[in-house]
Protein backbone atom coordinates (compact mmCIF):
# COMPACT_ATOMS: atom_id res chain seq x y z
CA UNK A 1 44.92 137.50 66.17
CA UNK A 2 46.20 135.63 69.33
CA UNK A 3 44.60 132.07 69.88
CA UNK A 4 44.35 131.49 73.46
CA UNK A 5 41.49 128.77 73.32
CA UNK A 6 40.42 125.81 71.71
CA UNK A 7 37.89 125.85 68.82
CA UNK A 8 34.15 125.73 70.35
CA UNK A 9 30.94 126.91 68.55
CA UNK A 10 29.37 130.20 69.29
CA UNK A 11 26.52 130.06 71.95
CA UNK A 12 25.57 134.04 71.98
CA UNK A 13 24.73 136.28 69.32
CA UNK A 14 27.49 138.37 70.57
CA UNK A 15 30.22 135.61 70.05
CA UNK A 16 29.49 135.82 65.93
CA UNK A 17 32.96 137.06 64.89
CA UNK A 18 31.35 137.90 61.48
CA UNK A 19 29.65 140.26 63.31
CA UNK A 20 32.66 141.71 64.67
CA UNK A 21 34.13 142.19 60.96
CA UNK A 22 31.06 143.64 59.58
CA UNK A 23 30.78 146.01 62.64
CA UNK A 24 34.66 146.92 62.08
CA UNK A 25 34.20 147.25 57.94
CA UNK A 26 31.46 149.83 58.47
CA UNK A 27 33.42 152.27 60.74
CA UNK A 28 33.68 155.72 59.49
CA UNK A 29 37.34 156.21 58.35
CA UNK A 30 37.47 160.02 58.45
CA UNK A 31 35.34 160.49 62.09
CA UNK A 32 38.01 158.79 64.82
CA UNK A 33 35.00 159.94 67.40
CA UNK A 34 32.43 158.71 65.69
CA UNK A 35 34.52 155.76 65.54
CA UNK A 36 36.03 154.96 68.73
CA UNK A 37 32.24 155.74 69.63
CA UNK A 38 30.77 152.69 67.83
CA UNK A 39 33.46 150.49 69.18
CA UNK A 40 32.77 151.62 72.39
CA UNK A 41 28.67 151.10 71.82
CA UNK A 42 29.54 147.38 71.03
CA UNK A 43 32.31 146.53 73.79
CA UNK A 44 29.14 147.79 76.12
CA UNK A 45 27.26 145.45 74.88
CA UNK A 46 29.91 142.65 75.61
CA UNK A 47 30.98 143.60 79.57
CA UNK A 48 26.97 143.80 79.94
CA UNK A 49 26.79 139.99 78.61
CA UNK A 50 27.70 137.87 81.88
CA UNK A 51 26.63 134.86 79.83
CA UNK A 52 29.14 135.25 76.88
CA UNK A 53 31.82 132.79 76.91
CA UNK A 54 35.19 133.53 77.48
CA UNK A 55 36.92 132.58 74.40
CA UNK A 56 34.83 134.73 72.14
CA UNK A 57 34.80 137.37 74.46
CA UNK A 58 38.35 137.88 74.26
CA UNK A 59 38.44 137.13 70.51
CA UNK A 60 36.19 140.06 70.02
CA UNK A 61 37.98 142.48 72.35
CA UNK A 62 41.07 141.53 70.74
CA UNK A 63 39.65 142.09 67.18
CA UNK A 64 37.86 145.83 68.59
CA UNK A 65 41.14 146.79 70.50
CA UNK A 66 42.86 146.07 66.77
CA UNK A 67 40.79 148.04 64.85
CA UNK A 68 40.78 150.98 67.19
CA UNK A 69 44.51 151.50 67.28
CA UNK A 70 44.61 154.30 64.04
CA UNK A 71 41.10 155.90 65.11
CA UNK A 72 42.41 156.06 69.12
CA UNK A 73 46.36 157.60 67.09
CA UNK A 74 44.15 160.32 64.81
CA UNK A 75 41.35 161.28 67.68
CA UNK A 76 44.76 162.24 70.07
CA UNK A 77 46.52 164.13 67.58
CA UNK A 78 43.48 166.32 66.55
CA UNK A 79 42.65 166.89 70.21
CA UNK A 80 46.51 167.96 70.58
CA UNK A 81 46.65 169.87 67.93
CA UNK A 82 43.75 172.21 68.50
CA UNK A 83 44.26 173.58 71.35
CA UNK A 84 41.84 176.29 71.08
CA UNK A 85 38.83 174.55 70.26
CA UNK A 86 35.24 175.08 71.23
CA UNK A 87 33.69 173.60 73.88
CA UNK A 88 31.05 171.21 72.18
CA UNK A 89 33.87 169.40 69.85
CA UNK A 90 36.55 169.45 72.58
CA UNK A 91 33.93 167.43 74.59
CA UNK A 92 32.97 165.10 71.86
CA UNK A 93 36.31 164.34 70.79
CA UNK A 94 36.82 164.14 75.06
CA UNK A 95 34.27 161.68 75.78
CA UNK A 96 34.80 159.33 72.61
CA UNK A 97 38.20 158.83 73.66
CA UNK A 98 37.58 158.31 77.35
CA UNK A 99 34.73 155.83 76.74
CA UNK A 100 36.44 153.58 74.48
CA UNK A 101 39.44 153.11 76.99
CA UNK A 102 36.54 152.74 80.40
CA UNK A 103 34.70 149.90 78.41
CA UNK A 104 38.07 147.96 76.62
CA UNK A 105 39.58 148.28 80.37
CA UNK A 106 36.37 146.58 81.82
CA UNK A 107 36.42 144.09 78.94
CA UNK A 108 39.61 142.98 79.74
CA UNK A 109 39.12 142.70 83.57
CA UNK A 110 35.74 140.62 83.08
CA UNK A 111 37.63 138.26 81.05
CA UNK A 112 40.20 137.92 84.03
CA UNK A 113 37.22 137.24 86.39
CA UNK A 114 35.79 135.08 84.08
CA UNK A 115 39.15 133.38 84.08
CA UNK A 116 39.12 133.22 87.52
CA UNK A 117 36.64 130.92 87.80
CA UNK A 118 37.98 127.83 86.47
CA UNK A 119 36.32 125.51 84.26
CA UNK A 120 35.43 126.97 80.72
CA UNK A 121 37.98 129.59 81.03
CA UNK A 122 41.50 130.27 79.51
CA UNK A 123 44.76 128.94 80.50
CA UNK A 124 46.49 130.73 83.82
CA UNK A 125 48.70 131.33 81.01
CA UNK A 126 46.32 134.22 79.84
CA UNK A 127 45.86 135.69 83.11
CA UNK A 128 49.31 138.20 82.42
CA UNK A 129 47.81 139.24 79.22
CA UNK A 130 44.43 140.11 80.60
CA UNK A 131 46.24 142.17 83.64
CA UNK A 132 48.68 144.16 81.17
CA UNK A 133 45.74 145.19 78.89
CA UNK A 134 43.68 146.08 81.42
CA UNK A 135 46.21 148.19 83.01
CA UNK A 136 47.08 150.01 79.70
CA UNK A 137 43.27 150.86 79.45
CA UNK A 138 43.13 152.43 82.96
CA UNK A 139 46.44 153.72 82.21
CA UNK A 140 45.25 155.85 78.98
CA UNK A 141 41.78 156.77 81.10
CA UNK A 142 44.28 158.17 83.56
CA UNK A 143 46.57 160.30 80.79
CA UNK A 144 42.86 161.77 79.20
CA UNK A 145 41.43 162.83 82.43
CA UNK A 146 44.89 164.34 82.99
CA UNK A 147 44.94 166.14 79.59
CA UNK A 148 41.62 168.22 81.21
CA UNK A 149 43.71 168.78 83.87
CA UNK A 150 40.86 166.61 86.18
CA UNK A 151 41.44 164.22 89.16
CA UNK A 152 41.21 160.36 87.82
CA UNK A 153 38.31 158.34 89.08
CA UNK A 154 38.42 156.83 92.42
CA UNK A 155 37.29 153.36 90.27
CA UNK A 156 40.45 153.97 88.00
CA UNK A 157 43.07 153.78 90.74
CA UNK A 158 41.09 151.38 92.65
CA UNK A 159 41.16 148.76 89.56
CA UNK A 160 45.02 149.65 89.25
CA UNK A 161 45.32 148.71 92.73
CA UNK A 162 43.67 145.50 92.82
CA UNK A 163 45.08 144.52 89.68
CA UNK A 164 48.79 144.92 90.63
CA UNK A 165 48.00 143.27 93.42
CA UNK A 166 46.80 140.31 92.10
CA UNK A 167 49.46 139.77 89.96
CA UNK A 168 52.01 140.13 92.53
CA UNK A 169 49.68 137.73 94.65
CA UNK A 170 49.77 135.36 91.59
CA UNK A 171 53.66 135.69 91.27
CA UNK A 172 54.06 137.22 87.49
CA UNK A 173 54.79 141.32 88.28
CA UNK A 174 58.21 140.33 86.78
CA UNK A 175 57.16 137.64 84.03
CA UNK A 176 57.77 138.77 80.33
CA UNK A 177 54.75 139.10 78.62
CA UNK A 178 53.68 140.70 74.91
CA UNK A 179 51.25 142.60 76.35
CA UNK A 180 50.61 143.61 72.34
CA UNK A 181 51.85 141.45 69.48
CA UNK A 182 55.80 143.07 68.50
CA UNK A 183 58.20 144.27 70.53
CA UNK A 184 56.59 147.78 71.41
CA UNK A 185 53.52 145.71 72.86
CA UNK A 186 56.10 143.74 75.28
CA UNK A 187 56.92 144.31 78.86
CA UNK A 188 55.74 143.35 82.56
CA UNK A 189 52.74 143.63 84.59
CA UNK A 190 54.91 146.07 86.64
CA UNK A 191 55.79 148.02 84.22
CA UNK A 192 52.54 148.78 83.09
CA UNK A 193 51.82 149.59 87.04
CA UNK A 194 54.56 151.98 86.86
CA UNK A 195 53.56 153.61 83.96
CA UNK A 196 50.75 155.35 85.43
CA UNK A 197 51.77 156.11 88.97
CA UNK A 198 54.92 157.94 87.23
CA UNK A 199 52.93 159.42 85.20
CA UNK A 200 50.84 161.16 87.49
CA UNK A 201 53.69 161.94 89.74
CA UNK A 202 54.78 163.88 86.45
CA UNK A 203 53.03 167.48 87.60
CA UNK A 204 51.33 167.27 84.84
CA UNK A 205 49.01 170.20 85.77
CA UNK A 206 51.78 172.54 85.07
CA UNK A 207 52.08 171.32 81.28
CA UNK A 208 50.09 172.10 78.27
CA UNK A 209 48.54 169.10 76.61
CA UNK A 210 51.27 168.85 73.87
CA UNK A 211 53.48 168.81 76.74
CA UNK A 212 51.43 165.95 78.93
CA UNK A 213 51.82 163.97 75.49
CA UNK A 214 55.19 163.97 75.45
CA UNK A 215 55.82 163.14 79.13
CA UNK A 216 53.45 160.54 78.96
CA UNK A 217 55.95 159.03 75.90
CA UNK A 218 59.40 159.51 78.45
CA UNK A 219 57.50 157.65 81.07
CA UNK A 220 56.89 154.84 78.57
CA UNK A 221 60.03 154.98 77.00
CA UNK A 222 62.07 154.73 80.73
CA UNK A 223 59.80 152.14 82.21
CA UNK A 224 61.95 149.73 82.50
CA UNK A 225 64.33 151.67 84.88
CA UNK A 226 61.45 152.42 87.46
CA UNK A 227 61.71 151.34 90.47
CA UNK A 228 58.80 149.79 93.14
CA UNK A 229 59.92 148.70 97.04
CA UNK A 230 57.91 147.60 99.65
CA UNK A 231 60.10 149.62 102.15
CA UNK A 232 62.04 153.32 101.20
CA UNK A 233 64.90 153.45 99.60
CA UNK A 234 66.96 155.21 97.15
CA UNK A 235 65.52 156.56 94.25
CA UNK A 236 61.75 156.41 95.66
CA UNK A 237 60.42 159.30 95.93
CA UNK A 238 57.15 158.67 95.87
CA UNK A 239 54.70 156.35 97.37
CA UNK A 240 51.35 154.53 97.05
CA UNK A 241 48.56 152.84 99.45
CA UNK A 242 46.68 149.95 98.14
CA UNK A 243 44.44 150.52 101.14
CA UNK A 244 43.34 153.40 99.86
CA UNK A 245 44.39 154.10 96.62
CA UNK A 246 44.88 157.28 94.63
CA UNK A 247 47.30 159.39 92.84
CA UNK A 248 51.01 158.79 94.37
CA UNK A 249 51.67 160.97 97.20
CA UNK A 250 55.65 162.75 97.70
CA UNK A 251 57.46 161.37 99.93
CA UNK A 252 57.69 164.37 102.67
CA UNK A 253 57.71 162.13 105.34
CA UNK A 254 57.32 158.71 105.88
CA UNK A 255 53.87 157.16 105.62
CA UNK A 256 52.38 154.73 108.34
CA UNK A 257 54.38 151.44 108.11
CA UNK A 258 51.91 149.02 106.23
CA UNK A 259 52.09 145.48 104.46
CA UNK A 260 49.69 147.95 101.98
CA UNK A 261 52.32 150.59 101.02
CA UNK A 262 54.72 150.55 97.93
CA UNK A 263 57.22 153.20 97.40
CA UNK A 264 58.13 154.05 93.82
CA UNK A 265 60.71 156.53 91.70
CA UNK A 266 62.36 156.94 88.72
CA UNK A 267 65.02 155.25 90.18
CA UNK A 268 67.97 154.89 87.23
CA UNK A 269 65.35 156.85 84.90
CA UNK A 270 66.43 159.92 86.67
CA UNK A 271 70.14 159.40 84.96
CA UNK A 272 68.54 158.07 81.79
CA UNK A 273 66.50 161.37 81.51
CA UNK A 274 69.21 163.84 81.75
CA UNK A 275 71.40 161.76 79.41
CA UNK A 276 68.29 162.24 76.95
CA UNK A 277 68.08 166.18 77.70
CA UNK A 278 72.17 166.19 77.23
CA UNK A 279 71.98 164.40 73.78
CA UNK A 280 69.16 166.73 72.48
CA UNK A 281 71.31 169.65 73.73
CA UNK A 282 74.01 168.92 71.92
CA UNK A 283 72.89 166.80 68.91
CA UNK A 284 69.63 169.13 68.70
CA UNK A 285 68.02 165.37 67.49
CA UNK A 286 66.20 162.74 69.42
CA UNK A 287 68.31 159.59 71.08
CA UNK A 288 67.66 156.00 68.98
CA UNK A 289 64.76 154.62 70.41
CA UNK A 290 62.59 157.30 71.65
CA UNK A 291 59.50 157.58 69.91
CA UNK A 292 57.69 160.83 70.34
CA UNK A 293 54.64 160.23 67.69
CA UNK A 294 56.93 160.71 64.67
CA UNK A 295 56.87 164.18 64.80
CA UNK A 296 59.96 166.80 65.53
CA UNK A 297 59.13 169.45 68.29
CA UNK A 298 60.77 172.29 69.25
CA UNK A 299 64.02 171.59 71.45
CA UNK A 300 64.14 174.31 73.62
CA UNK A 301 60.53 172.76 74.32
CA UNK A 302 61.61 169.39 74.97
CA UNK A 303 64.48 170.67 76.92
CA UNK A 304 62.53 172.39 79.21
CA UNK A 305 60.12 169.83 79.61
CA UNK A 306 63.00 167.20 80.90
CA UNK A 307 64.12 169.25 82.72
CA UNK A 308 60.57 169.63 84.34
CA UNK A 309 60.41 166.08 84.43
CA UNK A 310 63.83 165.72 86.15
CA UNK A 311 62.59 168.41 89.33
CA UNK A 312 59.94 165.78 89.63
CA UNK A 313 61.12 162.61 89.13
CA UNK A 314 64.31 163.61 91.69
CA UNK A 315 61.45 164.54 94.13
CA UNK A 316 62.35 167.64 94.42
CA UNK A 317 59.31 171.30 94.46
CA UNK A 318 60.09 174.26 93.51
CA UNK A 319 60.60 176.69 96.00
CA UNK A 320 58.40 179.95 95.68
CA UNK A 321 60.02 183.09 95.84
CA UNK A 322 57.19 184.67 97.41
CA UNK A 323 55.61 183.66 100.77
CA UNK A 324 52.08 183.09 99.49
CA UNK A 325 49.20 184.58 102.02
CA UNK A 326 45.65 183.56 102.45
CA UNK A 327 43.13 185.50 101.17
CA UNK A 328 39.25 186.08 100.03
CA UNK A 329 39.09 187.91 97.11
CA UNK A 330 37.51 188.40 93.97
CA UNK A 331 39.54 189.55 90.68
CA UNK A 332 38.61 189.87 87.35
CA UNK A 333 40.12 188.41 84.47
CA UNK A 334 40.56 188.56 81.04
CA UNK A 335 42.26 186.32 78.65
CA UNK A 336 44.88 186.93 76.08
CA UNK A 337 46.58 189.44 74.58
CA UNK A 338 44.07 191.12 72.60
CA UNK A 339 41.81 191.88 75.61
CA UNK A 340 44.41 192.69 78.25
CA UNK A 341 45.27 195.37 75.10
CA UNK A 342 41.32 196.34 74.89
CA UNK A 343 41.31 196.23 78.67
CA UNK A 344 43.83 198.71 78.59
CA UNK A 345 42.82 200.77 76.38
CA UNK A 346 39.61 200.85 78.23
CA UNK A 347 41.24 202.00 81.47
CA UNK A 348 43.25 204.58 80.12
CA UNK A 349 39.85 206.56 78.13
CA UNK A 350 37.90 205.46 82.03
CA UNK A 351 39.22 206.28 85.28
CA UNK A 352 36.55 204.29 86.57
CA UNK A 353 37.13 201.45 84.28
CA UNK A 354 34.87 199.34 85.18
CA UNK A 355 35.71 196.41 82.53
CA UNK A 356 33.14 196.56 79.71
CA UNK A 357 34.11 193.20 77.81
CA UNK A 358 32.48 190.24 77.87
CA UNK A 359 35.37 188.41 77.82
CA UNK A 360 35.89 189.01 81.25
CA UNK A 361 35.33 186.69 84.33
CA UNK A 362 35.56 186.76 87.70
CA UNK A 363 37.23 184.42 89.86
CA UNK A 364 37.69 183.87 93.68
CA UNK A 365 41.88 183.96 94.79
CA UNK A 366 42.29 181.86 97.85
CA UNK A 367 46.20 182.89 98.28
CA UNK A 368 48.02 185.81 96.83
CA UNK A 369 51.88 186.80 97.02
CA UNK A 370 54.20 189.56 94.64
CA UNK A 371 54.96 186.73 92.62
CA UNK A 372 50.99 185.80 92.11
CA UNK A 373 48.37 183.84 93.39
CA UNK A 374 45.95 180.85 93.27
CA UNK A 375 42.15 180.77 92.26
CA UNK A 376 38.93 178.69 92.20
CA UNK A 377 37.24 179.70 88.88
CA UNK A 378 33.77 179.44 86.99
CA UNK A 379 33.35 175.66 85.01
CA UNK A 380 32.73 178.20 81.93
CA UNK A 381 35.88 179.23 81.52
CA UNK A 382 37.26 175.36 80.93
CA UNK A 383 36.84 177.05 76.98
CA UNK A 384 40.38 178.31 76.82
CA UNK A 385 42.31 178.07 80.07
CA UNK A 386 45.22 176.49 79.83
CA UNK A 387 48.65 176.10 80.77
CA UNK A 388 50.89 178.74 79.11
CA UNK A 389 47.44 181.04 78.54
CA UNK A 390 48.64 184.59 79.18
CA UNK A 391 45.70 186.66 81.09
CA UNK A 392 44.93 189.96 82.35
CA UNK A 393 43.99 190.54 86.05
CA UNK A 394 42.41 193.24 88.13
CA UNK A 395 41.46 192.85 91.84
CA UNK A 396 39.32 194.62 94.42
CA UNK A 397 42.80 195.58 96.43
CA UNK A 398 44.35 196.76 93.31
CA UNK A 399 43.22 198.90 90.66
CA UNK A 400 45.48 198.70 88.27
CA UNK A 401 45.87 195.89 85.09
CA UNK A 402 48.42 192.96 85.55
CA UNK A 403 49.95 190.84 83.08
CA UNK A 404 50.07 186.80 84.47
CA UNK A 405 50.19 183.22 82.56
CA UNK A 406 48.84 180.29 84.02
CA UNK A 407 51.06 177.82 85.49
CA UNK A 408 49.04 175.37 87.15
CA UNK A 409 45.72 173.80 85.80
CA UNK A 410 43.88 171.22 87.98
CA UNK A 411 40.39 170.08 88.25
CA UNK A 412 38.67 167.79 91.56
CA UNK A 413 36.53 165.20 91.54
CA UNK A 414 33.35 167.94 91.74
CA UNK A 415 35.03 169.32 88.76
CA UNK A 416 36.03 172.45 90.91
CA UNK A 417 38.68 174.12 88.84
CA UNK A 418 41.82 175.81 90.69
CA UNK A 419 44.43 177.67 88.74
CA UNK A 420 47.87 179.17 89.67
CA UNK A 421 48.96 182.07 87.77
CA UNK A 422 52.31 183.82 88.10
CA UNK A 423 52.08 187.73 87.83
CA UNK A 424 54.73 188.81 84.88
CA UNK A 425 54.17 192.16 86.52
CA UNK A 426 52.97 194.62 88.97
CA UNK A 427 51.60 197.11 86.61
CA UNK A 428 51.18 196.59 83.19
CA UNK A 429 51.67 199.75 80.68
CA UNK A 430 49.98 200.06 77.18
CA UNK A 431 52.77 200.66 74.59
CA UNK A 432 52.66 201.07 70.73
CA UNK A 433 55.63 199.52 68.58
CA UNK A 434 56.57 200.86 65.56
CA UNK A 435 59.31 198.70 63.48
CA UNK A 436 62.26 201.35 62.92
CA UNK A 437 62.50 202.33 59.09
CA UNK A 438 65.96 203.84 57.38
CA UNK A 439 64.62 206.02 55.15
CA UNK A 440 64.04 208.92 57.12
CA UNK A 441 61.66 210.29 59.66
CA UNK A 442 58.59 210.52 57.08
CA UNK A 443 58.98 206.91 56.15
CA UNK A 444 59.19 206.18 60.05
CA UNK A 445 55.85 208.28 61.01
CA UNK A 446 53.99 206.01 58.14
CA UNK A 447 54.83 202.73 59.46
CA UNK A 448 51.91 201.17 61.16
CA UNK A 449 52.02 201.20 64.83
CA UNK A 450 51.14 198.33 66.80
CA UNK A 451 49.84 197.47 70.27
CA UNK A 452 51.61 195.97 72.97
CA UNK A 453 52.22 195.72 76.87
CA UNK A 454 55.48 197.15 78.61
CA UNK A 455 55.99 194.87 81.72
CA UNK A 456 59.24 196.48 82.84
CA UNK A 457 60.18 200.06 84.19
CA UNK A 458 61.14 202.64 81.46
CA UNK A 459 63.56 204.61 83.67
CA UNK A 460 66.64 206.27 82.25
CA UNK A 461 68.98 203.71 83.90
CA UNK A 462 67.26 201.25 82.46
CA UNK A 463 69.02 198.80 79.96
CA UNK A 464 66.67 196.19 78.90
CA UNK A 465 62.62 196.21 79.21
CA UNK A 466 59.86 193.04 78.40
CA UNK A 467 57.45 193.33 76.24
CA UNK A 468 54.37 190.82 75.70
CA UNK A 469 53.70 191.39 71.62
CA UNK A 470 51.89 189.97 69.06
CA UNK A 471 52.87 186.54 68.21
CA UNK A 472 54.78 186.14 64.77
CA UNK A 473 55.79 189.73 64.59
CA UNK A 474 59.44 190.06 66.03
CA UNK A 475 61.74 190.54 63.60
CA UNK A 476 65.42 189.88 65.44
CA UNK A 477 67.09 191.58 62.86
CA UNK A 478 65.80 195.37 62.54
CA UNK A 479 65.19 197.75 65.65
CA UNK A 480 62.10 199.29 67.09
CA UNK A 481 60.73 201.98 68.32
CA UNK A 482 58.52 201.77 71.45
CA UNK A 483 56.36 204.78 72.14
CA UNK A 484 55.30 205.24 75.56
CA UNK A 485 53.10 208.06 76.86
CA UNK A 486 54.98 211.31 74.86
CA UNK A 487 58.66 209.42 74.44
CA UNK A 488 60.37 207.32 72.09
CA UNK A 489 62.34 205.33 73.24
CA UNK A 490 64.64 202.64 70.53
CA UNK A 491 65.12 199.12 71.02
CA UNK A 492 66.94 195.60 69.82
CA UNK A 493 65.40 192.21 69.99
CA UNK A 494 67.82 189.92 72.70
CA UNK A 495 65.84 186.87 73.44
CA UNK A 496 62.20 184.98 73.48
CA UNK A 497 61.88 184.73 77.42
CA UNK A 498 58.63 182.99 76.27
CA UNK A 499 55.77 182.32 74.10
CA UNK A 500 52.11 181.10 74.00
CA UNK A 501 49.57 180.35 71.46
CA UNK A 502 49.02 184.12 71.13
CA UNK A 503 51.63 185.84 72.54
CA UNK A 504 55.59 186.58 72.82
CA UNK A 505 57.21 187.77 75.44
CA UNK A 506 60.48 189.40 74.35
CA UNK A 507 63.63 191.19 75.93
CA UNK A 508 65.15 194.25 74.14
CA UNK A 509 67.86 196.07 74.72
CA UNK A 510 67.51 199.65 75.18
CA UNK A 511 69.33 201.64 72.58
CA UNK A 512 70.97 204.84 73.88
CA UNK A 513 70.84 207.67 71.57
């Protein structure tokens, strides 16, 4: 443990280091919530002790922040790796995680006021450690309100604010610092301020969890090429008010000319990042150096999510390629594949279909085009949307089913949830799938037939169709048989165009008789 102070005795029953111990020996070792929970209790405890001196305080923070680094490691990965989970554990695991980095951030930023004050306190030496820590704990409340897809607290990007501007006030943005003991722990005060405004100049909302995880990783791992100025240049394209401070805005146009404004980018990390994308492309392994949690993702994944990255980081939007409208509607939606199949099913046995399941929700669109729309929808469906969720959707000025996944995921401060889903389709067309057997037409009538959706047109110049199918059951090496209304119709797997945590959406070739 780091030894910023000189040896006193302990005037507060909170100061007792053996406490500290015994409170760390106890922790549960296979309940990271439970954990991180317990830490959290007792680092409440601490801010809430104005009288506790300053060189214990730290001593104890530093000891908690220790012994929280494998519970904090396990609590993310099981939160990443369940992405379907209900409601009551995704919260828990939610809230354990988000309270441990609120109370070790205000830890560290009392101990910088307490510093502040002079006599009693640490060295000014201590002051860049307190400010990096503190802006890592903001920084990691940031990433886990982002991972709901929810707008940060006004407090969190208020603290970032004053923070960075203290240091730069003091004169150590730039200073060299181990944040952390060991070399992944180093770096500066700015780039631990540039961490988080590139990060949520990311667009996240448009990437799954797994996905936020792994951009949050590329913005550490480029840091040090990030770029700040107090006046625009090249390479920002982003910028940030301390006056009145919140997530980065684009830079459309040029913000009133302040002493308060600071324009950021990627700067060089634009380069960096497609050098990273080209190496994976053609290596199909990660570059030296970049740590993405040990583990080996898919790299048609990671290649689309650089290139994501890259769009945004170059300060560039997508353009739509539908004029989007406004509008006042409800629709009503189901999720996933299985009930967009029941759905279906439903409408083809009921003119009327009047959408029996109780899956199904209705949400408000505010803006609708050909290519899809935007919605405000019900806080109870926070259970499974998601980015990548494929969903079903019927409206009041349309009667028929369409096939969309969700693009865009973002919670407000009222926790008002907006979604943007792009339509796959116009009209969606129930379709059974029957693998193609060689032995003959009574060995092909036995083979089980299986549900699906036909998103493309089935006419007789047709030469390849989509289908959204089951996930796990393509098989690129046999045919198929698709059986629409009274025809057959024969078809070869050509490509994945996608695929979700339930779904595939594949392109076949039609095979001409």
């Amino acid at each position: 443990m780091i030894n910023w102070f000189g040896r006193s005795k302990p005037q507060h029953p909170l100061a007792e280091i053996a406490r500290v111990h015994e409170l760390i020996a106890k922790l549960p070792t296979n309940d990271s919530a439970q954990a991180l929970g317990e830490i959290a209790t007792w680092l409440e405890l601490m801010n809430r002790a104005d009288d506790l001196e300053l060189e214990y305080r730290f001593k104890n923070l530093d000891l908690l922040d220790g012994a929280s680094r494998e519970h904090e490691r396990a609590l993310l990965t099981e939160y990443l790796a369940t992405p379907r989970q209900k409601k009551s554990h995704e919260q828990r695991l939610w809230t354990s995680a988000y309270g441990f980095w609120r109370e070790l951030g205000a830890g560290y930023q009392q101990c910088l006021r307490q510093c502040e004050k002079g006599p009693g306190g640490a060295s000014k030496a201590s002051l860049p450690i307190f400010v990096g820590r503190a802006l890592r704990a903001l920084r990691q409340q940031l990433r886990w309100a982002l991972l709901r897809y929810e707008t940060a607290e006004t407090r969190v990007w208020a603290d970032i604010a004053r923070l960075y501007q203290f240091a730069e006030t003091a004169g150590f943005v730039d200073e060299a610092i181990a944040v952390y003991p060991g070399s992944s722990g180093s770096g500066t005060v700015k780039q631990e301020f540039l961490k988080s405004l590139m990060l949520a100049a990311s667009a996240t909302e448009s990437l799954q969890p797994l996905g936020q995880d792994i951009a949050a990783r590329l913005v550490a791992h480029c840091c040090k090429s990030f770029v700040i100025a107090k006046e625009p240049r090249e390479g920002c394209t982003h910028w940030f008010d301390f006056a009145s401070p919140k997530s980065p805005l684009r830079v459309v146009r040029n913000p009133p000319a302040s002493a308060t404004v600071r324009y950021i980018g990627a700067g060089p990390a634009l380069k960096e990042l497609e050098q990273i994308r080209a190496h994976i492309a053609y290596t199909r392994s990660l570059p030296e150096g970049l740590d993405l949690n040990g583990k080996r993702h898919d790299d048609e994944v990671l290649l689309a999510l650089l290139k994501h990255l890259e769009q945004d980081w170059a300060g560039k939007t997508q353009a739509r390629r539908f004029e989007r409208r406004k509008v006042a509607t409800r629709v009503t939606v189901v999720p996933g594949l299985d009930d967009i199949i029941e759905a279906l099913e439903f409408a083809i046995n009921d003119s009327l279909d009047f959408t029996h399941q109780a899956a199904a929700e209705s949400w408000i669109a505010e803006d609708m085009s050909e290519g899809g729309y935007g919605a405000i929808i019900p806080s109870v469906s926070g259970d499974w949307v998601e980015v990548g969720s494929l969903v079903g959707v019927e409206g009041e000025s349309f009667r028929e089913w369409r096939v969309g996944v969700i693009r865009r995921v973002t919670r407000n401060e009222q926790h008002q949830q907006r979604v943007g889903v792009q339509l796959l389709t116009q009209a969606a067309t129930l379709v059974k799938l029957r693998w193609h057997a060689t032995g003959g037409p009574a060995k092909a009538a036995s083979a089980a037939l299986r549900p699906a959706v036909l998103i493309s047109s089935t006419s007789r110049a047709q030469k390849e169709v989509d289908v959204v199918m089951k996930r796990g059951l393509l098989d690129h090496r046999g045919k198929i048989e698709m059986l629409v209304a009274d025809a057959t119709h024969l078809l070869k797997a050509k490509d994945t165009v996608e695929r979700g945590s339930d779904y595939e959406l594949v392109r076949f070739e039609v095979m001409r008789k």
